[in-house]
PDB file of N, CA and C in Angstrom:
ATOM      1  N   UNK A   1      22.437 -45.947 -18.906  1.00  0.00           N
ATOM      2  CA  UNK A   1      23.647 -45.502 -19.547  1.00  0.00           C
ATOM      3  C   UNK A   1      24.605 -46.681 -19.597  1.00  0.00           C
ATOM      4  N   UNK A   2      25.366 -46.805 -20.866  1.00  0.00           N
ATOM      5  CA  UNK A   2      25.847 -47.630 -20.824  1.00  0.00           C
ATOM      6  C   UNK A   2      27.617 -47.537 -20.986  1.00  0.00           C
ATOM      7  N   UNK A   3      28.650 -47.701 -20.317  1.00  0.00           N
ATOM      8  CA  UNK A   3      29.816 -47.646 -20.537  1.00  0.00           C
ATOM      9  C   UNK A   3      30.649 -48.437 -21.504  1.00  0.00           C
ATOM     10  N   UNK A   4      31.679 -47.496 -21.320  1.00  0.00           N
ATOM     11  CA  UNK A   4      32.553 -48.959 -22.528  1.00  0.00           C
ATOM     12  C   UNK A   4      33.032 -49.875 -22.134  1.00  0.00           C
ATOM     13  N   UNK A   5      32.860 -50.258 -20.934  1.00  0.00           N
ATOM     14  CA  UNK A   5      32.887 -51.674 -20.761  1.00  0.00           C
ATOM     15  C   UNK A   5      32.100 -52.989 -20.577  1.00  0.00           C
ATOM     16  N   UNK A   6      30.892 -52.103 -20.993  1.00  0.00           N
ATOM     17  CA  UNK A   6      30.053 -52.587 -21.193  1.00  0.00           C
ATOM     18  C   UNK A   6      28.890 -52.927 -19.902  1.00  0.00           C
ATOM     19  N   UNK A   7      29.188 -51.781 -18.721  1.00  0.00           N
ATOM     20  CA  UNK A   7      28.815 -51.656 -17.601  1.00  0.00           C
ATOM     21  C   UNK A   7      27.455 -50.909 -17.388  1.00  0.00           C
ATOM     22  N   UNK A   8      26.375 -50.781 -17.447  1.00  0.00           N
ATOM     23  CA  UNK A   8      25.333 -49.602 -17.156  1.00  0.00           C
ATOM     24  C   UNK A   8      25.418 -49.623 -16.045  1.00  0.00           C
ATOM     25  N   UNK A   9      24.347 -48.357 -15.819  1.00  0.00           N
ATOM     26  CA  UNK A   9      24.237 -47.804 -14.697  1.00  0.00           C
ATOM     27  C   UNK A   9      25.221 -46.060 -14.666  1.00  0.00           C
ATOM     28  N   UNK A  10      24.490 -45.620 -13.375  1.00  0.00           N
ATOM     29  CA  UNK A  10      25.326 -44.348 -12.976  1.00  0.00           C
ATOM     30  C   UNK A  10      26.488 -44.524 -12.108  1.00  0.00           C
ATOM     31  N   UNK A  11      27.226 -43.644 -12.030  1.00  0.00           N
ATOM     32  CA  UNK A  11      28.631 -44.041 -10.861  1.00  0.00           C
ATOM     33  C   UNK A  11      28.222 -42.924  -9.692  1.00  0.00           C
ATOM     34  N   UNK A  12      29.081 -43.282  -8.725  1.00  0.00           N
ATOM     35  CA  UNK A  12      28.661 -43.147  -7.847  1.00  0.00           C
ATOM     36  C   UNK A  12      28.805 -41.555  -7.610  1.00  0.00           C
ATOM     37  N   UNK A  13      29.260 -40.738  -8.353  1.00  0.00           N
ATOM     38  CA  UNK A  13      29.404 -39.430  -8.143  1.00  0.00           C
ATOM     39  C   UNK A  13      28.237 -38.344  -8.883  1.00  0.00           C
ATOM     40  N   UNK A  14      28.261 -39.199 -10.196  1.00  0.00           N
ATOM     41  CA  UNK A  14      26.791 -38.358 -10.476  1.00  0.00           C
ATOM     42  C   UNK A  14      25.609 -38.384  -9.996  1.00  0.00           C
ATOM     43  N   UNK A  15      25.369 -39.498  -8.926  1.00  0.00           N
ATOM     44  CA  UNK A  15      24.514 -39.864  -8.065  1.00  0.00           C
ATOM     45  C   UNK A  15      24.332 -39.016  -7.207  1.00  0.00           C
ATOM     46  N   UNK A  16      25.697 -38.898  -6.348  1.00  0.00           N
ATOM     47  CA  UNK A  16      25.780 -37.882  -5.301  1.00  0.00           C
ATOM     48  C   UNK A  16      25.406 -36.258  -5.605  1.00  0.00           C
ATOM     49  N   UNK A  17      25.965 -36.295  -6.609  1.00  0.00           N
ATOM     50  CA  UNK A  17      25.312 -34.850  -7.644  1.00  0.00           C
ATOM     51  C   UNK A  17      24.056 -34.753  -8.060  1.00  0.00           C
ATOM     52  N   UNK A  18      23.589 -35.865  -8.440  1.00  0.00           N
ATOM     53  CA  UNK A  18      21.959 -35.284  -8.656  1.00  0.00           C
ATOM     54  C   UNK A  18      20.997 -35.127  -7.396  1.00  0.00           C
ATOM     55  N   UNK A  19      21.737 -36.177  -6.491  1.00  0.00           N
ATOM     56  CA  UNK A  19      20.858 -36.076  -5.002  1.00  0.00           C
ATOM     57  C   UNK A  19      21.043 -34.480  -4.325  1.00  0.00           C
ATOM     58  N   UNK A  20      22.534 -34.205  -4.551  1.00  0.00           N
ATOM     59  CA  UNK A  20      22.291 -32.547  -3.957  1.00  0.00           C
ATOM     60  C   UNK A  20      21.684 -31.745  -4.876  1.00  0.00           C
ATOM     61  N   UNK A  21      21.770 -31.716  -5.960  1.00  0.00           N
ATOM     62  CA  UNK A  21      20.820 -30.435  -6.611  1.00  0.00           C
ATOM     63  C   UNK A  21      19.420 -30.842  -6.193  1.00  0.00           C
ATOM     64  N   UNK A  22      18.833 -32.242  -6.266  1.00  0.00           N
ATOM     65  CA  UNK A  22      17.300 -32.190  -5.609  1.00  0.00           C
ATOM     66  C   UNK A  22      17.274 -31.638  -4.290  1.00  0.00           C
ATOM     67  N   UNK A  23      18.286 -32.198  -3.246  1.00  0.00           N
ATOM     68  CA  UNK A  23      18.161 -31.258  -2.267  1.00  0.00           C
ATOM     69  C   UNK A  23      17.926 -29.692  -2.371  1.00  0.00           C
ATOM     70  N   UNK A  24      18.932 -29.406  -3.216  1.00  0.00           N
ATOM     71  CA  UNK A  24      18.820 -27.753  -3.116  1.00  0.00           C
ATOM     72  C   UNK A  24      17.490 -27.461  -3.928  1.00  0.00           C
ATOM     73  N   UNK A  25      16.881 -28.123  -4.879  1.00  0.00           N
ATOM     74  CA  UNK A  25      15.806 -27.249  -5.435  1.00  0.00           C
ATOM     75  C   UNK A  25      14.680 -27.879  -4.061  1.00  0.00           C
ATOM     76  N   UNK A  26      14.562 -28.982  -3.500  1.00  0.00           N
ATOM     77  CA  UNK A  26      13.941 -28.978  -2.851  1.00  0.00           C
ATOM     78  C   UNK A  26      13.512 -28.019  -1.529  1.00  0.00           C
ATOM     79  N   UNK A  27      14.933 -27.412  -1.137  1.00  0.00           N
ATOM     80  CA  UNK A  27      14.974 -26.674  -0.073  1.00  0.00           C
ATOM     81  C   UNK A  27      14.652 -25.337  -0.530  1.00  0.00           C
ATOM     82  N   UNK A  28      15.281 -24.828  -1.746  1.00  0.00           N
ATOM     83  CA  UNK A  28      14.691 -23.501  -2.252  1.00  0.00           C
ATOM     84  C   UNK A  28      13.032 -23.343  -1.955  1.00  0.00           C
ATOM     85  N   UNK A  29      12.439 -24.626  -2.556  1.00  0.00           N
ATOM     86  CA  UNK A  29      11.189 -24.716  -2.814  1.00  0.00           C
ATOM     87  C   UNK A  29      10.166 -24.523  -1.282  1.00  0.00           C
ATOM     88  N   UNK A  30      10.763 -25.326  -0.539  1.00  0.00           N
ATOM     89  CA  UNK A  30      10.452 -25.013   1.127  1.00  0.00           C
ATOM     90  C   UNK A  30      10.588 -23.708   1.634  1.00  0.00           C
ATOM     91  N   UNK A  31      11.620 -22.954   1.444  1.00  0.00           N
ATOM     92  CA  UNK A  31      11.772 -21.372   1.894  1.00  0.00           C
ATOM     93  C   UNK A  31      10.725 -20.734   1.157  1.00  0.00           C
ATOM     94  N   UNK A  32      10.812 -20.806  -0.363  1.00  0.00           N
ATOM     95  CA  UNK A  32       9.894 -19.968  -1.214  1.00  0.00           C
ATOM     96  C   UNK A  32       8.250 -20.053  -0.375  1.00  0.00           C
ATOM     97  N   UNK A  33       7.819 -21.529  -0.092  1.00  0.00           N
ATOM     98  CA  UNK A  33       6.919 -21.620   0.884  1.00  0.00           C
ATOM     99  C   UNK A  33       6.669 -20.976   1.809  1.00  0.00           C
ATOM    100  N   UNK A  34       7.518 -21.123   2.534  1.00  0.00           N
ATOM    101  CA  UNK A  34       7.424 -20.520   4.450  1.00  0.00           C
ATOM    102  C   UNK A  34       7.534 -18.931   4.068  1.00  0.00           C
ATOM    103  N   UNK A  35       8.438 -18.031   3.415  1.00  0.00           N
ATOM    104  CA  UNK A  35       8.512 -16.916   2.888  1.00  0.00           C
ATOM    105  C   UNK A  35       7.509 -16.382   2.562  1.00  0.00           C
ATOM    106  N   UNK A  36       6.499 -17.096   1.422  1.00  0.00           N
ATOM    107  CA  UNK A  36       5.392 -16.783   1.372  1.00  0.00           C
ATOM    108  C   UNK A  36       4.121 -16.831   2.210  1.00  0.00           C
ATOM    109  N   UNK A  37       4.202 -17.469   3.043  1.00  0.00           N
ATOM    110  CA  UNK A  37       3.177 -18.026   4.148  1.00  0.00           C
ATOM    111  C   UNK A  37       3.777 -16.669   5.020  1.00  0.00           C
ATOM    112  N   UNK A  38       4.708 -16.333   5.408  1.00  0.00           N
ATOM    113  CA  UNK A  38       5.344 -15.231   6.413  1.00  0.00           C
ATOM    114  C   UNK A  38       4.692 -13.898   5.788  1.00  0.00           C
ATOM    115  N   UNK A  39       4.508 -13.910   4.302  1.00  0.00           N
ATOM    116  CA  UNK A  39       3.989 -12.557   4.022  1.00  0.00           C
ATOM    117  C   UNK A  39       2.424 -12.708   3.851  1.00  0.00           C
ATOM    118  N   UNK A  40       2.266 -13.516   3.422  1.00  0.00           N
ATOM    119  CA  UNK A  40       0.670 -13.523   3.492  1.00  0.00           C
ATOM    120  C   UNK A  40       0.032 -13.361   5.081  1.00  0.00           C
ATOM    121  N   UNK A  41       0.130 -13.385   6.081  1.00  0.00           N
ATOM    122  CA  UNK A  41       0.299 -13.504   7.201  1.00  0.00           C
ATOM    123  C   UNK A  41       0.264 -11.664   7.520  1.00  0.00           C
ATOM    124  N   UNK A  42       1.312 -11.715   7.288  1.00  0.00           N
ATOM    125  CA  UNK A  42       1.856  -9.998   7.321  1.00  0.00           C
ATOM    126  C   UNK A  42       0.887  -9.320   6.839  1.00  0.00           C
ATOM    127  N   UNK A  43       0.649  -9.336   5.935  1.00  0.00           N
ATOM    128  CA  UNK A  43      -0.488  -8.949   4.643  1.00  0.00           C
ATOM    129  C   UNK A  43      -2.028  -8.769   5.450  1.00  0.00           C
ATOM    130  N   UNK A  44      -2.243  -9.789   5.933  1.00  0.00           N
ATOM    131  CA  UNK A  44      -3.468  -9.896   6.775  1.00  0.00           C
ATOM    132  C   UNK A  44      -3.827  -8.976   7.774  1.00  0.00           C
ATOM    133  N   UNK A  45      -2.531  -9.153   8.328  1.00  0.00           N
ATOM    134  CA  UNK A  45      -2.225  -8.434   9.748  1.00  0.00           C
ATOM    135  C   UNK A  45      -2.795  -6.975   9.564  1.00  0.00           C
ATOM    136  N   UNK A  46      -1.838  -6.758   8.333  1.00  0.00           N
ATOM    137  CA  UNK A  46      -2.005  -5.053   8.226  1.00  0.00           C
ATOM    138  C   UNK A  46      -3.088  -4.953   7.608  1.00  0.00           C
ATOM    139  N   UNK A  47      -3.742  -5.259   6.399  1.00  0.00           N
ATOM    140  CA  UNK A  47      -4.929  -5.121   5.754  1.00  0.00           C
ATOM    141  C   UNK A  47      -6.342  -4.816   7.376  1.00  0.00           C
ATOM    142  N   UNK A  48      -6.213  -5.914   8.339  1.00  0.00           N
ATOM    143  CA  UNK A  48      -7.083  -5.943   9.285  1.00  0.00           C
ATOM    144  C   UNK A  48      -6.828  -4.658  10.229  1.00  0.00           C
ATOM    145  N   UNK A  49      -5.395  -4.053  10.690  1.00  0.00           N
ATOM    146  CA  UNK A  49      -5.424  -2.781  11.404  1.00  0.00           C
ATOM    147  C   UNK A  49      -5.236  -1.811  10.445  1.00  0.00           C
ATOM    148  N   UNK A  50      -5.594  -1.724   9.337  1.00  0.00           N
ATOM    149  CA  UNK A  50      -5.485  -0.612   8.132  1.00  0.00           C
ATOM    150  C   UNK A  50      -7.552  -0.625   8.279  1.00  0.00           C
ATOM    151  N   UNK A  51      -8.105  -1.361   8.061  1.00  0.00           N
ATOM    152  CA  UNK A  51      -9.282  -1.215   7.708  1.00  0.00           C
ATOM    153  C   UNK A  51     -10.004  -0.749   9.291  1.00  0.00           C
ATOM    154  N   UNK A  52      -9.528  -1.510  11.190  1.00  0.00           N
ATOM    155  CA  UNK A  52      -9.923  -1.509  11.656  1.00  0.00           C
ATOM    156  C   UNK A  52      -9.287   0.260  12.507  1.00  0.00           C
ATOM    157  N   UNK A  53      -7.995   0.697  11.958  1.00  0.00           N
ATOM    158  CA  UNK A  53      -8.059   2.181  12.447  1.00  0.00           C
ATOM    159  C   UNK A  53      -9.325   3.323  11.385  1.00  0.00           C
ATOM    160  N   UNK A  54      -8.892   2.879   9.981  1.00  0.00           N
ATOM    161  CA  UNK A  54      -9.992   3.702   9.494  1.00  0.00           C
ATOM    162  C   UNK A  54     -11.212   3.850   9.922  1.00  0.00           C
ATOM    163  N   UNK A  55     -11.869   2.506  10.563  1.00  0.00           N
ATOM    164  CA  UNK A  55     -13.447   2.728  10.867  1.00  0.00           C
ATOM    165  C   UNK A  55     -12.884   3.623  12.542  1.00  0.00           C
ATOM    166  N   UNK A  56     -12.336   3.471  13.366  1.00  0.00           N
ATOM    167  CA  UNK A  56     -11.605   4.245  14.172  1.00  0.00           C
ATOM    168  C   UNK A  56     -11.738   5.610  13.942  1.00  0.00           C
ATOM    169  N   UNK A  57     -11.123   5.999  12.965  1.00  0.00           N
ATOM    170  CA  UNK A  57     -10.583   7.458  12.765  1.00  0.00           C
ATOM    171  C   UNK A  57     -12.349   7.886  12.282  1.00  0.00           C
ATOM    172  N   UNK A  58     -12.800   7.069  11.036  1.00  0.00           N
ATOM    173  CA  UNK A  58     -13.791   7.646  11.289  1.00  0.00           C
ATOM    174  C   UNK A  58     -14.982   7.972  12.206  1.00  0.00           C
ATOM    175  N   UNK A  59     -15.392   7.114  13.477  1.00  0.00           N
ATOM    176  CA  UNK A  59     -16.013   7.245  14.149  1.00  0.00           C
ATOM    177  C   UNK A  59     -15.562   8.246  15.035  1.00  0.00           C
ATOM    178  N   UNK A  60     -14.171   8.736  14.985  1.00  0.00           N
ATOM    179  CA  UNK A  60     -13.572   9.795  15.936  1.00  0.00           C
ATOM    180  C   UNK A  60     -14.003  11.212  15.381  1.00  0.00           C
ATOM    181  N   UNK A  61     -13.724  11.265  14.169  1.00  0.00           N
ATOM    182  CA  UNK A  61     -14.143  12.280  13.289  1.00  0.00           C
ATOM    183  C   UNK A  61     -15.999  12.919  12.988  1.00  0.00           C
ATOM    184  N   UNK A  62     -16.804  11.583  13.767  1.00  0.00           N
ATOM    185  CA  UNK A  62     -17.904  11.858  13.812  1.00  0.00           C
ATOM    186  C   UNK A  62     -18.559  12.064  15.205  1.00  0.00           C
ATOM    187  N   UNK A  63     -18.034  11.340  15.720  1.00  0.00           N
ATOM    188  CA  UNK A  63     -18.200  11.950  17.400  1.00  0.00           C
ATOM    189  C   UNK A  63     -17.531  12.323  18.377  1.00  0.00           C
ATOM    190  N   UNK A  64     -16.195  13.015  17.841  1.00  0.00           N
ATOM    191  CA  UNK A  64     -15.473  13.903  18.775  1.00  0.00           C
ATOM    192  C   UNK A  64     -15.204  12.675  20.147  1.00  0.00           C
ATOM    193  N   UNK A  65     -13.855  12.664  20.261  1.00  0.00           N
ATOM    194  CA  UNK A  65     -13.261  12.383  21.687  1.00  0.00           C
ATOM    195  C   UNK A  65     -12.330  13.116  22.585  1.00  0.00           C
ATOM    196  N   UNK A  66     -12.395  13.106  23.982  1.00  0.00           N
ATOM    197  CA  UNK A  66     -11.111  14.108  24.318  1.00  0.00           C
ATOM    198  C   UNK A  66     -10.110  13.220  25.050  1.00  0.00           C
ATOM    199  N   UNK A  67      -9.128  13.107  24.932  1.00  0.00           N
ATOM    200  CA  UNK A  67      -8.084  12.769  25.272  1.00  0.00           C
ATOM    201  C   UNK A  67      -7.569  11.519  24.392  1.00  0.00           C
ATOM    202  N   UNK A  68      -6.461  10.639  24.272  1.00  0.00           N
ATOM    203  CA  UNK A  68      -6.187   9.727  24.038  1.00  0.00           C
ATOM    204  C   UNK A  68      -7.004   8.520  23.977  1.00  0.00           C
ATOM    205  N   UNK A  69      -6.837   7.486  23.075  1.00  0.00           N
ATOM    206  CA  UNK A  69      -7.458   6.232  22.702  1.00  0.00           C
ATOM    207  C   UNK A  69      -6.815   5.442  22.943  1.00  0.00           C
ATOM    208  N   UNK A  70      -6.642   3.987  23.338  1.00  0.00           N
ATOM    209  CA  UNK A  70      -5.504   2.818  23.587  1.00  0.00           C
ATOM    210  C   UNK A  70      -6.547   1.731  23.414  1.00  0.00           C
ATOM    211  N   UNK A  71      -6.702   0.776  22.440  1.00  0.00           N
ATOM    212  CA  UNK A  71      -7.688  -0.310  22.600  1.00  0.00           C
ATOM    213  C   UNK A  71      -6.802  -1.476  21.622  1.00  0.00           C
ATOM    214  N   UNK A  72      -7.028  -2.495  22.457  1.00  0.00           N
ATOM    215  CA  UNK A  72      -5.824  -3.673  22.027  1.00  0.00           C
ATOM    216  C   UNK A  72      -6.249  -4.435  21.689  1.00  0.00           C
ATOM    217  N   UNK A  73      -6.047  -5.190  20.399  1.00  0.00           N
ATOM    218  CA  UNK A  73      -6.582  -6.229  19.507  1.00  0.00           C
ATOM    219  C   UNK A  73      -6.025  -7.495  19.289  1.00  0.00           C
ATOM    220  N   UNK A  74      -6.617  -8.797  18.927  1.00  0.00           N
ATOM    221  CA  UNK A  74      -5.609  -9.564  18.720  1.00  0.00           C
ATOM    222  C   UNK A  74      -4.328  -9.864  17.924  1.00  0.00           C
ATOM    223  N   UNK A  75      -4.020  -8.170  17.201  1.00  0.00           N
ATOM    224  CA  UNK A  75      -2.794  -8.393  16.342  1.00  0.00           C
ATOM    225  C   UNK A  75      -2.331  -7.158  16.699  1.00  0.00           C
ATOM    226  N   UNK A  76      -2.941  -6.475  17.961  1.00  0.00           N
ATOM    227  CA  UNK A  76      -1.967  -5.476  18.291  1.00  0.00           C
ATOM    228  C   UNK A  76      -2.542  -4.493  19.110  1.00  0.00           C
ATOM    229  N   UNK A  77      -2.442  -3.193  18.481  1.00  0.00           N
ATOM    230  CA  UNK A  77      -3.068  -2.425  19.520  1.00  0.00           C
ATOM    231  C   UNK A  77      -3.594  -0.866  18.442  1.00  0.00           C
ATOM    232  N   UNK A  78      -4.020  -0.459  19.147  1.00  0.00           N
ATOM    233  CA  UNK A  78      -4.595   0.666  18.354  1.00  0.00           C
ATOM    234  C   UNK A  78      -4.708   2.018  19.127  1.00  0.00           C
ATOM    235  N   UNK A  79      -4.119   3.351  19.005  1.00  0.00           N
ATOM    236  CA  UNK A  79      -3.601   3.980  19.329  1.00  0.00           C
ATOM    237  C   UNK A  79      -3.894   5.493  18.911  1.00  0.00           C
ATOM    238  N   UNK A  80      -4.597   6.383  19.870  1.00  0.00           N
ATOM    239  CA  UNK A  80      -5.276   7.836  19.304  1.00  0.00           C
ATOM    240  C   UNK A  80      -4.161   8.692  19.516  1.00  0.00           C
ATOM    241  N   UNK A  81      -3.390   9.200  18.752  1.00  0.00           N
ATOM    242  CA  UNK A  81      -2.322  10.906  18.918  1.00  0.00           C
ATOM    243  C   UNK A  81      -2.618  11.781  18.263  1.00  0.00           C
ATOM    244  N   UNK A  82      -3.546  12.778  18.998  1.00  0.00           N
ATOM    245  CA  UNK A  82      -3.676  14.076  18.600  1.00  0.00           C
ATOM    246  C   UNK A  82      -4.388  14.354  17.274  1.00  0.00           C
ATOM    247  N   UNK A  83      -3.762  14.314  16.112  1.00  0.00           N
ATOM    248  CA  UNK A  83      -5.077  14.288  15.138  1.00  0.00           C
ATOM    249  C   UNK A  83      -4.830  12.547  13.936  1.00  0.00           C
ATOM    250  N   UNK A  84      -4.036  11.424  14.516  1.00  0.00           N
ATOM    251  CA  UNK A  84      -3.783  10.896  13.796  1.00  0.00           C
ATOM    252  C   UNK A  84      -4.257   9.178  14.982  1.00  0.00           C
ATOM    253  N   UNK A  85      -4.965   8.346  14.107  1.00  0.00           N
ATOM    254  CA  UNK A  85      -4.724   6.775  14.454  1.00  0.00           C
ATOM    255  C   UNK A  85      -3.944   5.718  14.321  1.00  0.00           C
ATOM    256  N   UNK A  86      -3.227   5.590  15.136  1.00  0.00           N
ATOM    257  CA  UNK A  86      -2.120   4.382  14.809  1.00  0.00           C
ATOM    258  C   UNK A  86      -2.326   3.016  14.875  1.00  0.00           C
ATOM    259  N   UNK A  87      -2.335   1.821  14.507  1.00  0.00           N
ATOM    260  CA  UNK A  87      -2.734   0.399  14.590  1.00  0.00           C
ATOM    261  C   UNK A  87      -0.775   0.172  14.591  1.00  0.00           C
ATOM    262  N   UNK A  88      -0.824  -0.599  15.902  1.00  0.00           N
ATOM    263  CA  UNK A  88       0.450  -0.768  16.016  1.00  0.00           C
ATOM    264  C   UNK A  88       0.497  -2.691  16.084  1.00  0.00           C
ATOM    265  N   UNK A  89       1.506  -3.370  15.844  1.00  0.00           N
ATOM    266  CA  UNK A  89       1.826  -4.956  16.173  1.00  0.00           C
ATOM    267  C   UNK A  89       1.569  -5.248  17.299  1.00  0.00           C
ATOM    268  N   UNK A  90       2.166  -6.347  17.874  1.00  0.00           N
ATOM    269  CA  UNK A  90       2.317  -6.682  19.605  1.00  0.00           C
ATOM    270  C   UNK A  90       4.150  -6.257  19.653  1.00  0.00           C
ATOM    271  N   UNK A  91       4.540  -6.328  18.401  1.00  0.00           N
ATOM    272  CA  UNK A  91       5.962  -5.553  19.238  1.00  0.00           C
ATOM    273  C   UNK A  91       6.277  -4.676  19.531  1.00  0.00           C
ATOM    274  N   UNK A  92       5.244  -3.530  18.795  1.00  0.00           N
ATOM    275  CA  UNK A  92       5.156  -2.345  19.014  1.00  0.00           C
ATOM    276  C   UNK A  92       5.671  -1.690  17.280  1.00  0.00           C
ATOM    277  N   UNK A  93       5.508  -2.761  16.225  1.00  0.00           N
ATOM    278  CA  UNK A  93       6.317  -1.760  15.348  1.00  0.00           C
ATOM    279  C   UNK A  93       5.280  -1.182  14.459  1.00  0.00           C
ATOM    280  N   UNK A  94       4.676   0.133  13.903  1.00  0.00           N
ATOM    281  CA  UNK A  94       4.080   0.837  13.123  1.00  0.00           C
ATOM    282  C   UNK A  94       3.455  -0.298  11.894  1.00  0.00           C
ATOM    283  N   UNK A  95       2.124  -0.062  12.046  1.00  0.00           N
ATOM    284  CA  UNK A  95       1.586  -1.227  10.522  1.00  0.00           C
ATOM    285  C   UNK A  95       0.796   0.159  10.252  1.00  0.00           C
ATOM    286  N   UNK A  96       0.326   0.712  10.409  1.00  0.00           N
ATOM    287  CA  UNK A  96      -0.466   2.191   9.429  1.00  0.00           C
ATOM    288  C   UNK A  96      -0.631   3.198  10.734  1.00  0.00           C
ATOM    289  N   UNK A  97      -0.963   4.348   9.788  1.00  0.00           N
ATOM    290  CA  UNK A  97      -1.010   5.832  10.587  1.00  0.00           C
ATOM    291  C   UNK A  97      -2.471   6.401   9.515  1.00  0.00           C
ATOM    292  N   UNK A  98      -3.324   6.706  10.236  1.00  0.00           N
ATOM    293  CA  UNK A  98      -4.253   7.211   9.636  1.00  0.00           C
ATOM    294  C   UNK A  98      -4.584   8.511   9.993  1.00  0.00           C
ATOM    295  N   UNK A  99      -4.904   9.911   9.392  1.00  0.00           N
ATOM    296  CA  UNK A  99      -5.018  10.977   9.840  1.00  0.00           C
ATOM    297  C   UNK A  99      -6.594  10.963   9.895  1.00  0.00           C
ATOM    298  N   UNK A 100      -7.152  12.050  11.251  1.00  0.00           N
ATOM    299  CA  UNK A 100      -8.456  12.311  11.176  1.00  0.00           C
ATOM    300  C   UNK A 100      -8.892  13.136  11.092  1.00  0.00           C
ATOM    301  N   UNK A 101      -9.852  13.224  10.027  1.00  0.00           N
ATOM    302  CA  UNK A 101     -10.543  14.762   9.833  1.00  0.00           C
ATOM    303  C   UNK A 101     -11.669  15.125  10.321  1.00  0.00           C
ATOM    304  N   UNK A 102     -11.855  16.487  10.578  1.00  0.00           N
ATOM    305  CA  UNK A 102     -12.967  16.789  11.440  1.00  0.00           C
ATOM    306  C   UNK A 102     -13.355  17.557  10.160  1.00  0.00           C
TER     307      UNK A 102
END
């Protein structure tokens, strides 16, 4: 760019301005990352105690158990109440409820 005084170059403020908007799209771009990596993650989690209470519920439903179930996995725990299977986190918060039929 060239000025009227016959100076090129940028000054020193649009400089500073283009360096923060790269920052900010750069940093957007990093969250959008980690955000997504946090749900894919999540995603896993539950897909694996969604598929691993169903085979659960069904093996309960085929050979009868009496009392309560508690068997703990590496993403959580898994959990028999009455006519339903729960696959719970390690914090304890609800990832599926499966009902069982006899």
């Amino acid at each position: 760019m060239t000025r009227p005084g016959g100076r090129a170059g940028f000054t020193l403020v649009e400089v500073v301005v283009a360096l923060l908007l790269l920052e900010l799209f750069l940093f957007g771009a990093l969250m959008s990352m980690r955000l997504g990596a946090h749900r894919a993650r999540r995603g896993l989690v539950v897909e694996h105690a969604v598929w691993t209470a169903a085979a659960l519920a069904d093996s309960i439903a085929h050979h009868g158990t009496d009392g309560t179930i508690h068997r703990a996995r590496s993403w959580g725990w898994l959990v028999r109440v009455a006519d339903r299977v729960e696959a719970r986190d390690s914090t304890g918060r609800l990832l599926v409820s499966v009902e069982v039929r006899r």
